[in-house]
Protein backbone atom coordinates (compact mmCIF):
# COMPACT_ATOMS: atom_id res chain seq x y z
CA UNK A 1 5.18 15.81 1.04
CA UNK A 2 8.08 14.30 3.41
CA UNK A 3 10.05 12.12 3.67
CA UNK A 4 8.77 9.93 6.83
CA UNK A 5 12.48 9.96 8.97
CA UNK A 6 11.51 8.57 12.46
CA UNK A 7 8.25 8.60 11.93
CA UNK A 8 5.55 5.82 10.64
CA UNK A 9 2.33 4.47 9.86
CA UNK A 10 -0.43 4.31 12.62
CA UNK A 11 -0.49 0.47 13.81
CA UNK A 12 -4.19 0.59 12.22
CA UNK A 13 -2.61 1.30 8.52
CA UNK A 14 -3.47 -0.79 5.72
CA UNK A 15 0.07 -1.77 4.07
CA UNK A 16 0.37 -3.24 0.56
CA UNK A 17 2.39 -4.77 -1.36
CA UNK A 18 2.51 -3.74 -4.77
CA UNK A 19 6.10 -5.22 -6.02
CA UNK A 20 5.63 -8.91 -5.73
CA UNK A 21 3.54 -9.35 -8.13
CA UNK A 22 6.07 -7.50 -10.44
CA UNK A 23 8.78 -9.10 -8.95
CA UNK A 24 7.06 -12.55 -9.71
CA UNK A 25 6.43 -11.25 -13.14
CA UNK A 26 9.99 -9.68 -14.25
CA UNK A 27 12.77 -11.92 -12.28
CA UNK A 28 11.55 -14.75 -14.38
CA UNK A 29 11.75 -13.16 -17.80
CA UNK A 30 14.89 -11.30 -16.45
CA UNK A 31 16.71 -14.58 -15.47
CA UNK A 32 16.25 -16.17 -18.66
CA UNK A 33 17.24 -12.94 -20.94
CA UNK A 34 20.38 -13.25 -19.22
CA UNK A 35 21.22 -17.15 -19.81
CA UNK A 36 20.52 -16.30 -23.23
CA UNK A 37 22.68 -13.47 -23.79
CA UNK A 38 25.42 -15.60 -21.81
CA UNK A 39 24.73 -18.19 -24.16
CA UNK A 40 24.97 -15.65 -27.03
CA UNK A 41 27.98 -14.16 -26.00
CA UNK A 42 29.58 -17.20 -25.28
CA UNK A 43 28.86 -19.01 -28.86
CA UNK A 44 29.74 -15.50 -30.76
CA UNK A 45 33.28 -15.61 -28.76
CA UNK A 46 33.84 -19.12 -29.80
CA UNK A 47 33.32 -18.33 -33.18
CA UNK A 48 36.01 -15.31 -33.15
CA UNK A 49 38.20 -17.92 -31.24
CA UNK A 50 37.84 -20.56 -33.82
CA UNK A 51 37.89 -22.73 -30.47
CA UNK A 52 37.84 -26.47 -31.22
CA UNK A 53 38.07 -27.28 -34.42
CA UNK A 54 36.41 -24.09 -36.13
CA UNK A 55 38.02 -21.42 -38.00
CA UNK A 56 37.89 -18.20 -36.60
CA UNK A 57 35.17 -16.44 -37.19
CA UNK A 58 34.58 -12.65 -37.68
CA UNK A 59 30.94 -12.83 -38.09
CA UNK A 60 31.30 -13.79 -34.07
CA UNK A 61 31.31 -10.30 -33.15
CA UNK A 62 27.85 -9.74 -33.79
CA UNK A 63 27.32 -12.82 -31.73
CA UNK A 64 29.29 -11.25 -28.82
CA UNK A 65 27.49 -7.72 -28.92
CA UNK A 66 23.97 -9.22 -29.07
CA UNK A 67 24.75 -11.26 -25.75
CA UNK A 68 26.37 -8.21 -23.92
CA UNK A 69 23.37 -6.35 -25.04
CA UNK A 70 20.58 -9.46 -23.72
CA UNK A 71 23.14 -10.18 -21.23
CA UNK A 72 22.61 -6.09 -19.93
CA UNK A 73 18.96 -6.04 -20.61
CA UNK A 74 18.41 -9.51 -18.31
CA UNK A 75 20.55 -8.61 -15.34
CA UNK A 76 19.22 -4.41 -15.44
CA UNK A 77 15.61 -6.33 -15.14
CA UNK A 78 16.71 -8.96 -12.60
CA UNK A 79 18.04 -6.38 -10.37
CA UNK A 80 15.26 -3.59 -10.82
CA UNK A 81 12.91 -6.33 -9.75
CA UNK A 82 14.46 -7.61 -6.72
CA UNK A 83 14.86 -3.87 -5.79
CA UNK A 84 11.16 -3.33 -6.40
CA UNK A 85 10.01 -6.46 -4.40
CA UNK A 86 9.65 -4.63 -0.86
CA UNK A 87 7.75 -2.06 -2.63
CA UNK A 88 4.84 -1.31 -0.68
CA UNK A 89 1.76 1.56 -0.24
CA UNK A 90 0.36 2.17 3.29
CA UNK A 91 -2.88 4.17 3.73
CA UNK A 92 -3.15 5.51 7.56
CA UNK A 93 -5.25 8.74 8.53
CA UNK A 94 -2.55 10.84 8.15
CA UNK A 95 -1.82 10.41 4.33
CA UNK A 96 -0.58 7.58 1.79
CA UNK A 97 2.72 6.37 2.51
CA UNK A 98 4.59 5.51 -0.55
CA UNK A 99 7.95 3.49 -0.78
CA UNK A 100 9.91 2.22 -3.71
CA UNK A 101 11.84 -0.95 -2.01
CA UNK A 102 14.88 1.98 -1.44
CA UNK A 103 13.09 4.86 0.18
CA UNK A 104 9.63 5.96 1.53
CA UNK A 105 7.88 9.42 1.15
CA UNK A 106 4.40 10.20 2.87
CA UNK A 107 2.07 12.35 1.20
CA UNK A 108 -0.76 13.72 3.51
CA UNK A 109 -4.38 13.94 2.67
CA UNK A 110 -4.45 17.68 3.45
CA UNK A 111 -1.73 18.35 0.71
CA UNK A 112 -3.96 16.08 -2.15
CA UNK A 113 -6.79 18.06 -3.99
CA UNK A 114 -8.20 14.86 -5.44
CA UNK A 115 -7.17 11.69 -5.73
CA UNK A 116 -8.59 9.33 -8.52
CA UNK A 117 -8.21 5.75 -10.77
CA UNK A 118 -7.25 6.18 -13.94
CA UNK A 119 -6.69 3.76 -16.74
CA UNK A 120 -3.94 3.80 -19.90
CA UNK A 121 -3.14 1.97 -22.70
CA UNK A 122 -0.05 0.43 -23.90
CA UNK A 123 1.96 -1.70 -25.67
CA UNK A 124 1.60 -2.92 -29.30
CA UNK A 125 -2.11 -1.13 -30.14
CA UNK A 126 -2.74 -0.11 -26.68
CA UNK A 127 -3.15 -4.21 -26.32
CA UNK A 128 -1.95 -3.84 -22.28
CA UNK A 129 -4.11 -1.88 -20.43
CA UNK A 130 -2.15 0.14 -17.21
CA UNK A 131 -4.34 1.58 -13.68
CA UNK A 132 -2.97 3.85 -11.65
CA UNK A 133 -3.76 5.93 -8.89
CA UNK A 134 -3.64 9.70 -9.91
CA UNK A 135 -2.75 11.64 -6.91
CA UNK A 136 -3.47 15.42 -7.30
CA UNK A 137 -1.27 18.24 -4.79
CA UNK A 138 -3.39 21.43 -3.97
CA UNK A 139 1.00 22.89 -4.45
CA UNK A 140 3.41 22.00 -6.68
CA UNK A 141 4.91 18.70 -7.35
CA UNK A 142 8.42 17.71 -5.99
CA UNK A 143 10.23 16.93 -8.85
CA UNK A 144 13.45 16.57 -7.17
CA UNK A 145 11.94 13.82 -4.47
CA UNK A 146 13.72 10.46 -5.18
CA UNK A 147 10.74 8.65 -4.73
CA UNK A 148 8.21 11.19 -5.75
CA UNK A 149 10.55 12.62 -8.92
CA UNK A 150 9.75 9.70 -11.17
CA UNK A 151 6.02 9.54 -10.18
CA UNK A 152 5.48 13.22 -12.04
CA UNK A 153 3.30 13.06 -15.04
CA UNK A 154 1.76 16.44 -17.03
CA UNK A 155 -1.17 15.66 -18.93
CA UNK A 156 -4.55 17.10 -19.09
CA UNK A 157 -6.75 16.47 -15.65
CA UNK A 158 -8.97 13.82 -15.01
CA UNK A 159 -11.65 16.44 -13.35
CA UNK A 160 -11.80 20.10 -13.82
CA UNK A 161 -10.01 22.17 -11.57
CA UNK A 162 -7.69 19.93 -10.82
CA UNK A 163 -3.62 20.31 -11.56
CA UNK A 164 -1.62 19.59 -14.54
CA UNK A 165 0.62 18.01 -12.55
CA UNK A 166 0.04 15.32 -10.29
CA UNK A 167 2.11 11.79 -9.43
CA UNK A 168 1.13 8.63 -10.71
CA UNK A 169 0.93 5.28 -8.80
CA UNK A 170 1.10 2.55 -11.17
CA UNK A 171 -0.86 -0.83 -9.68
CA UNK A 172 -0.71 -3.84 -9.99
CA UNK A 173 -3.63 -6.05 -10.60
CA UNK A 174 -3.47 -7.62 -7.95
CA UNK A 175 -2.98 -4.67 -5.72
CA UNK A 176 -5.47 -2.57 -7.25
CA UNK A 177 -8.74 -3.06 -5.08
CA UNK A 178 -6.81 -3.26 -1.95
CA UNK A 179 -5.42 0.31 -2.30
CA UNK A 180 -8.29 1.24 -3.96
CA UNK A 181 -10.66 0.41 -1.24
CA UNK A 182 -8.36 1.67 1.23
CA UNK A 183 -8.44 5.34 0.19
CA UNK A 184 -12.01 5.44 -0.20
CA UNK A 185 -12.32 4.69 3.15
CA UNK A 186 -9.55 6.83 4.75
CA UNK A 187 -10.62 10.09 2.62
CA UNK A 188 -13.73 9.81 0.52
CA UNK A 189 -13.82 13.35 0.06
CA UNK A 190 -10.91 13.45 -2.38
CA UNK A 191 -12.00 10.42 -4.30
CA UNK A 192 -13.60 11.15 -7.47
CA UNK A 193 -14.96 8.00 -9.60
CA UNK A 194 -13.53 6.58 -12.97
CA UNK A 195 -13.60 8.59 -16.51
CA UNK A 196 -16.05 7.32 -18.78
CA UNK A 197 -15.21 4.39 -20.55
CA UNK A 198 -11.47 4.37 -18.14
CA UNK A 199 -12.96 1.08 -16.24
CA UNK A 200 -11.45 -2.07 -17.18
């Protein structure tokens, strides 16, 4: 794995976008947390106040640390989705080019035992349903890579003989058959086909 520098995708690369969708998803929800934790915070400080013709208010407080908290949780999700929104994948000959909206890492095919879909549950009982692209090193993983560091997941294998450790691609629905289709073609050899009962 490295970490592309000068270098680039072939002009005949298939590029994706994977963060708009999330971006389209989470700024929303973020934007709206936030008004309501500024609205929060600012009715719990008029209650401590006693602004207008109120009393002041100690019961305000709790007012005050629920909208810093919303007010926290809506701009940390407003900002992690802008951030993600020029997230993309590219899939050349030379390996699958990975960047998080900050950085990019490429990861060539001869360094990838087996690459492979795999499908998760979560959420309240395992009601959201999660694909990913499970990307397995024939070396070790690079737990210090900034873009490759948070990717590292240890669980069992999806195929025998395959690593531990491997990164995980998380994908968005709408993203999913694009990339998908894209590695298949680049490096069939690698792909191995969906656990039982793992397809949507």
């Amino acid at each position: 794995m490295s970490h592309p520098g000068h270098l680039s995708p072939s002009p005949t690369a298939t590029v994706i976008h994977t963060g708009r969708q999330a971006t389209r998803r989470v700024l929303p929800r973020g934007i709206v947390l936030t008004a309501l934790g500024a609205l929060t915070l600012s009715g719990g400080t008029v209650a401590v106040a006693g602004l207008g013709e109120r009393t002041p208010n100690p019961a305000g407080f709790g007012g005050i640390l629920i909208g810093l908290l919303m007010g926290f949780a809506g701009i940390s999700s407003v900002v992690a989705a802008w951030s993600a929104r020029r997230s993309t994948v590219t899939v050349d000959e030379s390996g699958l080019w990975v960047n998080n909206g900050d950085a990019g890492v490429v990861i060539p095919w001869q360094d990838l035992a087996g690459v492979g879909l795999h499908w998760s549950r979560t959420g309240r009982r395992g009601s959201i349903r999660i694909c990913s692209l499970e990307l397995y090193p024939n070396s070790s993983v690079q737990h210090d890579d900034p873009v490759l560091g948070p990717l590292v997941r240890d669980e069992e294998p999806l195929r025998p003989g395959l690593s531990r450790q491997r990164y995980r691609l998380t994908l968005p629905a709408s993203s999913r058959n694009a990339v998908v289709t894209a590695v298949q073609h680049r490096v069939p050899q690698l792909w191995f086909a969906v656990p039982s009962g793992g397809a949507p």
